[in-house]
Protein backbone atom coordinates (compact mmCIF):
# COMPACT_ATOMS: atom_id res chain seq x y z
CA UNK A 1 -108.98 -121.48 77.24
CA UNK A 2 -107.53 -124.10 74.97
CA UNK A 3 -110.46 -125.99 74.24
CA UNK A 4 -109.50 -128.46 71.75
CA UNK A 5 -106.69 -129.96 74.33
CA UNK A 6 -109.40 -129.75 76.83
CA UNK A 7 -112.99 -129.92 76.01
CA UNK A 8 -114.14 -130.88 78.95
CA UNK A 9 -113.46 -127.93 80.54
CA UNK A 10 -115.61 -125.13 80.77
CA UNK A 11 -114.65 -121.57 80.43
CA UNK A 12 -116.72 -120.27 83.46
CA UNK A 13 -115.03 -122.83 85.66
CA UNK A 14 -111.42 -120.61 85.14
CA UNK A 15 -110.29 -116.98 84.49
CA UNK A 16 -107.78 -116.09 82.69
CA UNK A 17 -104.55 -117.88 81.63
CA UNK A 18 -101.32 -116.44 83.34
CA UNK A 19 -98.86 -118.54 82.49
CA UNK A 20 -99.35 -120.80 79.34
CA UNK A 21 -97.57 -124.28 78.62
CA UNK A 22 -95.29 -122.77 76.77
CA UNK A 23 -93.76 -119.91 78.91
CA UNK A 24 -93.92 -122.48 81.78
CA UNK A 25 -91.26 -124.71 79.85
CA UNK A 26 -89.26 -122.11 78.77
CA UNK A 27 -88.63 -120.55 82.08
CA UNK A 28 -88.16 -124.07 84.07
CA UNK A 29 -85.30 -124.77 80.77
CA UNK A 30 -83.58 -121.65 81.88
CA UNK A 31 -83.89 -123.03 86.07
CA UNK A 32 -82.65 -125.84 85.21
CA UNK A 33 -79.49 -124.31 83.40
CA UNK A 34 -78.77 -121.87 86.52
CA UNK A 35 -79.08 -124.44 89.26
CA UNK A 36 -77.06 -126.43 87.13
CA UNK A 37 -74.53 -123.86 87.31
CA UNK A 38 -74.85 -123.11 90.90
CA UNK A 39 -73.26 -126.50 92.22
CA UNK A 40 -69.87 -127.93 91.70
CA UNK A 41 -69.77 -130.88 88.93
CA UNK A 42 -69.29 -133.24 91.26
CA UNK A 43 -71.31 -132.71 93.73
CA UNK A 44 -74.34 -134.59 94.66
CA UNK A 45 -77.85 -131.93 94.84
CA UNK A 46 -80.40 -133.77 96.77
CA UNK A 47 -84.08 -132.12 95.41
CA UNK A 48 -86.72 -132.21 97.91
CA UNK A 49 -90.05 -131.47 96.58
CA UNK A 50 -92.73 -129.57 98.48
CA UNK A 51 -96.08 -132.17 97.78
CA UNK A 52 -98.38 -131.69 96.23
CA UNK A 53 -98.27 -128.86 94.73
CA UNK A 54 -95.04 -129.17 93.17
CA UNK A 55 -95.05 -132.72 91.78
CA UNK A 56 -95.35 -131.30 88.16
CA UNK A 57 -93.00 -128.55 88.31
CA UNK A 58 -90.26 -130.61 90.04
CA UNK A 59 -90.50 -133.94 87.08
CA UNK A 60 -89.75 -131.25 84.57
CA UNK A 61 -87.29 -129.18 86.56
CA UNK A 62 -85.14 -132.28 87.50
CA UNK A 63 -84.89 -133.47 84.04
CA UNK A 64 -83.25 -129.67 83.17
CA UNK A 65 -80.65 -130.22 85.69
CA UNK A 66 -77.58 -131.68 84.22
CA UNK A 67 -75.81 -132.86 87.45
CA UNK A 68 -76.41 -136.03 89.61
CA UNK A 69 -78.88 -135.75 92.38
CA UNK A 70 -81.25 -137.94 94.27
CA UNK A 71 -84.84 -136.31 94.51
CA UNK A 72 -87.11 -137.02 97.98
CA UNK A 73 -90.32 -135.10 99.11
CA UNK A 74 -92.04 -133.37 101.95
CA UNK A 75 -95.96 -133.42 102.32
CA UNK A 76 -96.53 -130.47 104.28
CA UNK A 77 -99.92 -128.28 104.34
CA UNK A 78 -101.40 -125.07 105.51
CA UNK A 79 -104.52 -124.54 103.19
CA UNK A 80 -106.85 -127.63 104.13
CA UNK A 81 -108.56 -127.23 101.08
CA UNK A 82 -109.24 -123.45 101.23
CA UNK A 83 -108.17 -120.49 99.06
CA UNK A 84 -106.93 -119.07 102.07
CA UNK A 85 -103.73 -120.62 104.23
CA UNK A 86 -105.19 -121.12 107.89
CA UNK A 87 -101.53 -120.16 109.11
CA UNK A 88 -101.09 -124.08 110.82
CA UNK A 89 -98.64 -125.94 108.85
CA UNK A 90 -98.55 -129.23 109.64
CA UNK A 91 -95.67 -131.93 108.37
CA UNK A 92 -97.73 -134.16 106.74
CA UNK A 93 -94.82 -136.31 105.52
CA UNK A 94 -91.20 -136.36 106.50
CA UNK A 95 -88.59 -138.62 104.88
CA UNK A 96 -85.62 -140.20 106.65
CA UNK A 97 -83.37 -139.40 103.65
CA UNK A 98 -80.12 -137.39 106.16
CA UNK A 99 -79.64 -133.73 105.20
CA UNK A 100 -76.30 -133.66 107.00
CA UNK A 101 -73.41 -132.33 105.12
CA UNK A 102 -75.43 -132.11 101.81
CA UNK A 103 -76.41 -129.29 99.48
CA UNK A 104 -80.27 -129.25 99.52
CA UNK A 105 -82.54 -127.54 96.73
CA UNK A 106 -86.27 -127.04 98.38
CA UNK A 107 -88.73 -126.99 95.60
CA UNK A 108 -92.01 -125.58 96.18
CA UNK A 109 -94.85 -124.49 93.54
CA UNK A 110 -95.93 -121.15 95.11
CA UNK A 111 -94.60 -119.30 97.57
CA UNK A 112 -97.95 -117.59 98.85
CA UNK A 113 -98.39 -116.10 102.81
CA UNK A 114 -95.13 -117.62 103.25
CA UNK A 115 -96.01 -120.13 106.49
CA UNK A 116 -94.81 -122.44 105.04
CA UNK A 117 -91.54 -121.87 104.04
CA UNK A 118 -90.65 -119.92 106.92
CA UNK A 119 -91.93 -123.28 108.94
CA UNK A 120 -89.75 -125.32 107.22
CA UNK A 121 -86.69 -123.71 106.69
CA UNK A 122 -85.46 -124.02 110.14
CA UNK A 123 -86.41 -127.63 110.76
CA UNK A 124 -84.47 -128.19 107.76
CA UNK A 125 -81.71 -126.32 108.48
CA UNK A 126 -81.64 -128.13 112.31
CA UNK A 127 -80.39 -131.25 110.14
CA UNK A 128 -77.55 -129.72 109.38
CA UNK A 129 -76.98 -129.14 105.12
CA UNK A 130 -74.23 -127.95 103.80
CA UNK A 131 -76.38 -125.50 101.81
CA UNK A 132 -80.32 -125.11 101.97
CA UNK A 133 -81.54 -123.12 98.98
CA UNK A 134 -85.06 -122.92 97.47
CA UNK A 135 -86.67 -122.37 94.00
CA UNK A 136 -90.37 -121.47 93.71
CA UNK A 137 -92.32 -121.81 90.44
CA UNK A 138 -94.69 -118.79 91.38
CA UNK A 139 -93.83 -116.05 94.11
CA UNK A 140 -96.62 -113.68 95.18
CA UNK A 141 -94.19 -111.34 97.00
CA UNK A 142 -96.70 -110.75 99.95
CA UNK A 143 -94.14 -111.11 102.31
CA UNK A 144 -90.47 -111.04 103.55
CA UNK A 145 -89.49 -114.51 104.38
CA UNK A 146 -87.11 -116.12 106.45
CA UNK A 147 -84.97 -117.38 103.44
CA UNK A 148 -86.00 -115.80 100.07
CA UNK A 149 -85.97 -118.49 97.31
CA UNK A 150 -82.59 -118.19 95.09
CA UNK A 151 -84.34 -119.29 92.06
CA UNK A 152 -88.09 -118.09 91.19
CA UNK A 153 -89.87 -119.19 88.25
CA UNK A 154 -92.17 -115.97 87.79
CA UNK A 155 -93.81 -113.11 90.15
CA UNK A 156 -97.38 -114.10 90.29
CA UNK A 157 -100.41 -112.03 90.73
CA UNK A 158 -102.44 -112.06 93.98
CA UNK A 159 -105.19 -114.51 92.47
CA UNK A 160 -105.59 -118.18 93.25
CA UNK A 161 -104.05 -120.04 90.46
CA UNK A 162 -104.35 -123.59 89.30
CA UNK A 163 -102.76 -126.01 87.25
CA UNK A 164 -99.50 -127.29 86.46
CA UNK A 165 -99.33 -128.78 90.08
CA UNK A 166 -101.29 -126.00 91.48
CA UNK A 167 -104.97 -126.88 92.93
CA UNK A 168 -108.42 -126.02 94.24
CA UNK A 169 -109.22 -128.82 96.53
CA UNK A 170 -107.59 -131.20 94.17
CA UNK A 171 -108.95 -130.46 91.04
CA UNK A 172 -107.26 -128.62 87.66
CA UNK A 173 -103.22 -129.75 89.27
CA UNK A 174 -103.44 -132.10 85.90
CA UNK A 175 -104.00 -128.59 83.40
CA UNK A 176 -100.45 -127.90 81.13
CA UNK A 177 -101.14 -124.05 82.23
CA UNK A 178 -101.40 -121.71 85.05
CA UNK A 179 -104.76 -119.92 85.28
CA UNK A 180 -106.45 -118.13 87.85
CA UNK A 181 -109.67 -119.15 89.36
């Protein structure tokens, strides 16, 4: 545990790091450049991030993605501050920005049981996008989904993890790392 950024915290509180500052940046950097890629020059990419998880990932993310876009959110949740998802997502937020006709990037921190994505999806897709395609920071892989995410940030191990967006009841999202609890 870096303790000199952080002496506050207390090794027992955490296990292990999985994915440090460092790999975290490098890997969003090379996101950035494919989604960048992925859409025509002149096209418009509206972002919609996946609160609250994915706050952290989706400031650094949009700054990697040379392109215009316009960047809106969702609040949607499943866990009610459990390590386990209780399988009822409920739309905790949903923003009048129109979907119609637009290419849509869905960006969500970890892709976990998979509820919620394969909730979402289709009331997204009901709007009518021209394209509806999702990156995940962290995919656990436990399950096929409706719509696989086109961009994933790295396979992540079956623990709970924390950090970087990522909490436990809404503690450690602020950490610069991923670690497992």
């Amino acid at each position: 545990m870096p303790d000199a950024v952080l002496p506050w915290l207390r090794a027992k509180d955490l296990g292990r790091v999985v994915f440090t500052e460092e790999e975290l940046g490098r890997r969003v950097e090379e996101m950035g450049r494919d989604i960048t890629r992925s859409y025509p020059p002149e096209e418009t990419l509206l972002v919609l991030g996946l609160l609250k998880g994915s706050f952290i990932f989706l400031a650094d993310l949009v700054r990697r993605i040379h392109r215009p876009l316009q960047v809106d959110f969702l609040v949607a949740s499943s866990y009610q501050n459990e390590k386990v998802s209780s399988g009822d997502v409920r739309l905790l937020y949903d923003p009048d920005t129109s979907l119609e006709g637009r290419s849509v990037l869905l960006v969500e921190d970890i892709v976990d049981s998979g509820t919620t994505m394969d909730h979402l999806v289709p009331i997204l897709e009901r709007r009518g996008p021209s394209s509806l395609e999702i990156c995940a920071l962290l995919h656990k892989r436990r399950v096929a989904l409706r719509k696989e995410p086109k961009w994933v940030g790295f396979d992540a191990p079956q623990d709970f993890l924390v950090g970087y967006g990522l909490d436990l009841s809404e503690d450690y999202r602020h950490l610069p790392f991923i670690a497992s609890v």
